[in-house]
N, C-alpha and C. Protein backbone atom coordinates (compact mmCIF):
# COMPACT_ATOMS: atom_id res chain seq x y z
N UNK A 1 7.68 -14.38 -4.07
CA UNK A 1 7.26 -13.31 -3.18
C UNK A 1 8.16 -12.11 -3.37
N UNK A 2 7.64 -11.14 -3.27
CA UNK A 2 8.61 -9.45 -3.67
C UNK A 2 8.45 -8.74 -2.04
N UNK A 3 9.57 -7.74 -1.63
CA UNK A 3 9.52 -7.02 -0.94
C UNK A 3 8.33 -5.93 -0.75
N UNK A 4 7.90 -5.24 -0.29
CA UNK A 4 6.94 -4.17 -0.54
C UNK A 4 7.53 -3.04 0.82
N UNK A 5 7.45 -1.97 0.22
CA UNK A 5 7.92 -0.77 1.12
C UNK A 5 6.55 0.61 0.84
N UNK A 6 5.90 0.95 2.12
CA UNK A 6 5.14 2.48 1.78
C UNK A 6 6.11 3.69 2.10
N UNK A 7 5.50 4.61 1.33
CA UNK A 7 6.42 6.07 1.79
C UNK A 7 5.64 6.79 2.96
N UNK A 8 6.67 6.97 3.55
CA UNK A 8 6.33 7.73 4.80
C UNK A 8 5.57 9.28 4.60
N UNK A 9 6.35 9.64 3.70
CA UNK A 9 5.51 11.33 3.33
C UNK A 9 4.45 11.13 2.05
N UNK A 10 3.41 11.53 2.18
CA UNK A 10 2.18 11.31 1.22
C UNK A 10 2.38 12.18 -0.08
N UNK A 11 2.00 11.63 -0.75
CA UNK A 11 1.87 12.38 -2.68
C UNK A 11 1.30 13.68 -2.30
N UNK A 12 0.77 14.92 -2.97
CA UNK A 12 0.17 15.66 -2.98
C UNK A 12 -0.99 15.85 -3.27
N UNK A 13 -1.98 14.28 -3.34
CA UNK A 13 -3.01 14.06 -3.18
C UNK A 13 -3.88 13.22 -2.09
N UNK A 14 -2.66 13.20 -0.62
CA UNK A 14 -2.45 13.18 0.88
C UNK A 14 -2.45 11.02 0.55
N UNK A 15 -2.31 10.26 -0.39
CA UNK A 15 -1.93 8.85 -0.33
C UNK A 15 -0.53 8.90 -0.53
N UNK A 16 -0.11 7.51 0.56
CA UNK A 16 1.00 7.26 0.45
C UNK A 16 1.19 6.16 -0.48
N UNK A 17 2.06 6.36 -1.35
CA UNK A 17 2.00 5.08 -1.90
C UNK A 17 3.29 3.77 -1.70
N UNK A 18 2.69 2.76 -2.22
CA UNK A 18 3.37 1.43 -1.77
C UNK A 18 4.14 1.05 -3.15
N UNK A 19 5.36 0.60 -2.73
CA UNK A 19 6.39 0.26 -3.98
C UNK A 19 7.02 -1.40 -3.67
N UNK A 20 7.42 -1.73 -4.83
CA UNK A 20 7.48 -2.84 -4.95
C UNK A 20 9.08 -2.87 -4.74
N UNK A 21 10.13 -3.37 -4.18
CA UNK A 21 11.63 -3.53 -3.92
C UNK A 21 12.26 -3.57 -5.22
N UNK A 22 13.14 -2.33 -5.65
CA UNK A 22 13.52 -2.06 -6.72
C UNK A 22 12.52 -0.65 -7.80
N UNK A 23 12.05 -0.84 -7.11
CA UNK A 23 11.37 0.70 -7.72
C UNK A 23 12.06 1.63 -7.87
N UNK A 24 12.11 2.47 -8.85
CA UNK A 24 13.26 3.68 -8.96
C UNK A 24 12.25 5.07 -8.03
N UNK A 25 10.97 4.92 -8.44
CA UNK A 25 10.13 6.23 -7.59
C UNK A 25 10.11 6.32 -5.99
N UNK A 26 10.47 5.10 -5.22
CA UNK A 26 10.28 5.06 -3.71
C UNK A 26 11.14 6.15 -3.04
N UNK A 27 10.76 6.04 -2.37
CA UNK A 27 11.25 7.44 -1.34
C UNK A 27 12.05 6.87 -0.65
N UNK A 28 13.35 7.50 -0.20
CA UNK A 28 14.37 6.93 0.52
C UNK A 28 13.35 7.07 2.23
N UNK A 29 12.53 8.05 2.46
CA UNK A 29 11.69 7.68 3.57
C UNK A 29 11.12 7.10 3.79
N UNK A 30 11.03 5.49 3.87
CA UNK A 30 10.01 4.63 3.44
C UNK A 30 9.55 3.73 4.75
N UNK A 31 8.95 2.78 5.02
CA UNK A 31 8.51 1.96 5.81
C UNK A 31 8.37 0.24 5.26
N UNK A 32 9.29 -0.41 5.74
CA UNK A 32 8.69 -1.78 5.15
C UNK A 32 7.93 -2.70 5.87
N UNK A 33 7.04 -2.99 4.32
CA UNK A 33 5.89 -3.78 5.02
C UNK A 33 5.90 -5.29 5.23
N UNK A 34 7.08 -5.62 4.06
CA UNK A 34 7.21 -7.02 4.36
C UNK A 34 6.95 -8.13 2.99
N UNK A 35 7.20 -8.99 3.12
CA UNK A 35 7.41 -9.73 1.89
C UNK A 35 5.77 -10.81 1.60
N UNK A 36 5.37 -10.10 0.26
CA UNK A 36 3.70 -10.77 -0.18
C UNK A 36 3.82 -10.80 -1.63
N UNK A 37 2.58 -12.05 -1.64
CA UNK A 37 2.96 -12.64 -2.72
C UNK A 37 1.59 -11.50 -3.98
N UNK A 38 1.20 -10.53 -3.38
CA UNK A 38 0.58 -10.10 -4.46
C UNK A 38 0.64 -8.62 -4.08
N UNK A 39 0.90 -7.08 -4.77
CA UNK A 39 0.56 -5.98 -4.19
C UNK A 39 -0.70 -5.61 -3.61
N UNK A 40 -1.67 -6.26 -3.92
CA UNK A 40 -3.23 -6.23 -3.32
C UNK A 40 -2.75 -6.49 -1.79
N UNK A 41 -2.01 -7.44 -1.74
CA UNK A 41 -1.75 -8.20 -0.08
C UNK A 41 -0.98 -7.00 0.46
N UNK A 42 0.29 -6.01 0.00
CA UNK A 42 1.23 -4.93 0.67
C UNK A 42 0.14 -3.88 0.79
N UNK A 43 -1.00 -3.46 -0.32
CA UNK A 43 -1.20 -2.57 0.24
C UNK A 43 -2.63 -2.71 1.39
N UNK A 44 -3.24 -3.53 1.45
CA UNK A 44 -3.62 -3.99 2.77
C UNK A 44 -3.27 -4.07 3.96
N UNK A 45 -1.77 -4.31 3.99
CA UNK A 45 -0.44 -4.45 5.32
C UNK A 45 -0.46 -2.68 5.35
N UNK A 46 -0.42 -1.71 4.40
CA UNK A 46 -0.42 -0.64 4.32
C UNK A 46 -1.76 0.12 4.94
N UNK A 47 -2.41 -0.22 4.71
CA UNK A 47 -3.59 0.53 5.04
C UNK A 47 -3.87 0.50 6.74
N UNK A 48 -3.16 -0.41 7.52
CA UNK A 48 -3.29 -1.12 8.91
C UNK A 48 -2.40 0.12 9.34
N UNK A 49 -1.13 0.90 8.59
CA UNK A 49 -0.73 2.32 8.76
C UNK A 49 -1.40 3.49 8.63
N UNK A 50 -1.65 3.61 7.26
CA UNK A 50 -2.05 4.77 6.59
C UNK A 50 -3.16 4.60 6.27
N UNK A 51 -4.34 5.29 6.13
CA UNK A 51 -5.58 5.00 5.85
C UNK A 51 -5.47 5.41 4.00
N UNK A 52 -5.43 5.98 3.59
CA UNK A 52 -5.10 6.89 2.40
C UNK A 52 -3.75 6.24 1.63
N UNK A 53 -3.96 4.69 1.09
CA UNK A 53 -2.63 4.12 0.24
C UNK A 53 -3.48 3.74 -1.24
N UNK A 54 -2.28 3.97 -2.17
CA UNK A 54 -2.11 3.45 -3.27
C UNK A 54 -0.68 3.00 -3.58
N UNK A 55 -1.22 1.79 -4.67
CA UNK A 55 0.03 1.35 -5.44
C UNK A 55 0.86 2.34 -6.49
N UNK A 56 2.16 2.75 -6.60
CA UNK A 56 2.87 3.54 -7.77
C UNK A 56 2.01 2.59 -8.90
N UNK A 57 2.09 3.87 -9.72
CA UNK A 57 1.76 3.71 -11.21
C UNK A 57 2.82 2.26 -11.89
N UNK A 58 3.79 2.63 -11.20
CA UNK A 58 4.87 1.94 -12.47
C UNK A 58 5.29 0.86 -11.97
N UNK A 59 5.24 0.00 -10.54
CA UNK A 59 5.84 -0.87 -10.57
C UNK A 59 4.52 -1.59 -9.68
N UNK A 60 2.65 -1.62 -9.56
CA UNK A 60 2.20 -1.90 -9.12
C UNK A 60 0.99 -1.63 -10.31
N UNK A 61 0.72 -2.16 -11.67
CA UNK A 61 -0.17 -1.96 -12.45
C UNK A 61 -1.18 -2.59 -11.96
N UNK A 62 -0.71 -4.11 -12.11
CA UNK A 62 -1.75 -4.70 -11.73
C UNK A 62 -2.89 -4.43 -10.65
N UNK A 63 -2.64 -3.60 -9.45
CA UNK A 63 -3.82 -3.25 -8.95
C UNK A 63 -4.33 -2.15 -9.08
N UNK A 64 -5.86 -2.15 -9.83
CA UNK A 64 -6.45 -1.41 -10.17
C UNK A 64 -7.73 -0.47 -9.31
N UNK A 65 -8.29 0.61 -9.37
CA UNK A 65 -8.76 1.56 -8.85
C UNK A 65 -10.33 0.55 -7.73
N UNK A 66 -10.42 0.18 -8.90
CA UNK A 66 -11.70 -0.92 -8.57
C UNK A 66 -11.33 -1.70 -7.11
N UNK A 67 -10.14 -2.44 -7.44
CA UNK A 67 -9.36 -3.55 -6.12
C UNK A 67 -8.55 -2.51 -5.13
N UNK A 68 -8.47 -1.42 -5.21
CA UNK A 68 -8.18 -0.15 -4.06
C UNK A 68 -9.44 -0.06 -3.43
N UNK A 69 -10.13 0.50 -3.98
CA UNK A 69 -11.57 0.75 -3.18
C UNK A 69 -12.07 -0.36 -2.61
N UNK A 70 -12.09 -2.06 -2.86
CA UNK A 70 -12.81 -2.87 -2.50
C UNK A 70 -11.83 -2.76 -1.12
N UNK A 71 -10.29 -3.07 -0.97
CA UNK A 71 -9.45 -3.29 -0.09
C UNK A 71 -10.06 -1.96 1.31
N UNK A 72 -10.21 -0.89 0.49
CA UNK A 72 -10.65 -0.13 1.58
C UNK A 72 -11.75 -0.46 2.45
N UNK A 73 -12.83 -0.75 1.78
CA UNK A 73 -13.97 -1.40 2.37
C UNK A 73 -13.61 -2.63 3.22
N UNK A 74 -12.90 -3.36 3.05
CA UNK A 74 -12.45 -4.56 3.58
C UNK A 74 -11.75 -4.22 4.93
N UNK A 75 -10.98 -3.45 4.85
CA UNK A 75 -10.59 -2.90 6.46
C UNK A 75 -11.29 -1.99 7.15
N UNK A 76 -11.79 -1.52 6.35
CA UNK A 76 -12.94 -0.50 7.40
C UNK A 76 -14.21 -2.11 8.25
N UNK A 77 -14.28 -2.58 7.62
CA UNK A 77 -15.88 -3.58 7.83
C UNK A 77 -15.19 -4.78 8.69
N UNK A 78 -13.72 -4.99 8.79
CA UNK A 78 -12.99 -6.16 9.27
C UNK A 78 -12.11 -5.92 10.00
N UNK A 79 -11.83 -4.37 10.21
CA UNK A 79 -10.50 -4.45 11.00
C UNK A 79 -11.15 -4.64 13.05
N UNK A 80 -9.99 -5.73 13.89
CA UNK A 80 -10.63 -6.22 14.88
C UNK A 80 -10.98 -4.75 16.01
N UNK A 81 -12.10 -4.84 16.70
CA UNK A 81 -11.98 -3.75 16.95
C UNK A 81 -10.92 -3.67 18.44
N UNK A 82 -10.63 -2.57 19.15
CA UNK A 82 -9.87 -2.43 20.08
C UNK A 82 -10.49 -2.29 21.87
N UNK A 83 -9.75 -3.12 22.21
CA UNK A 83 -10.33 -3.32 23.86
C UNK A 83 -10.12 -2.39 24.51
């Protein structure tokens, strides 16, 4: 299992993105999300923040544009609603 941390201030294309513990790109402003065994799983924990997340390029390849968009759909259609 790896750490996962999002940045608090958004890219200049308004996503924040999610880094993996040890990333050289993370922002010392960050938020942690907690320890998962896949980045698909952090940035899900992420999105329950920020609506607008992606994985860094460099230390989060494995999830791809395709498995961003499905994750989005997945919390919009599942998240519980509020009393």
């Amino acid at each position: 299992m790896t750490h996962y941390f999002v940045d608090n201030r958004s890219q200049p294309d308004g996503a924040h993105e999610v880094h993996a513990v040890g990333c050289k790109r993370m922002a010392s402003d960050k938020q942690y999300l907690g320890d998962f065994l896949s980045c698909e799983q952090a940035v899900f924990e992420a999105r329950q923040v920020y609506w607008h997340v992606g994985g860094c390029a460099r230390c989060m390849e494995e999830l791809t544009a395709s498995e961003t968009a499905r994750l989005a759909q997945l919390v919009f259609e599942f998240r519980p609603a509020r009393a």
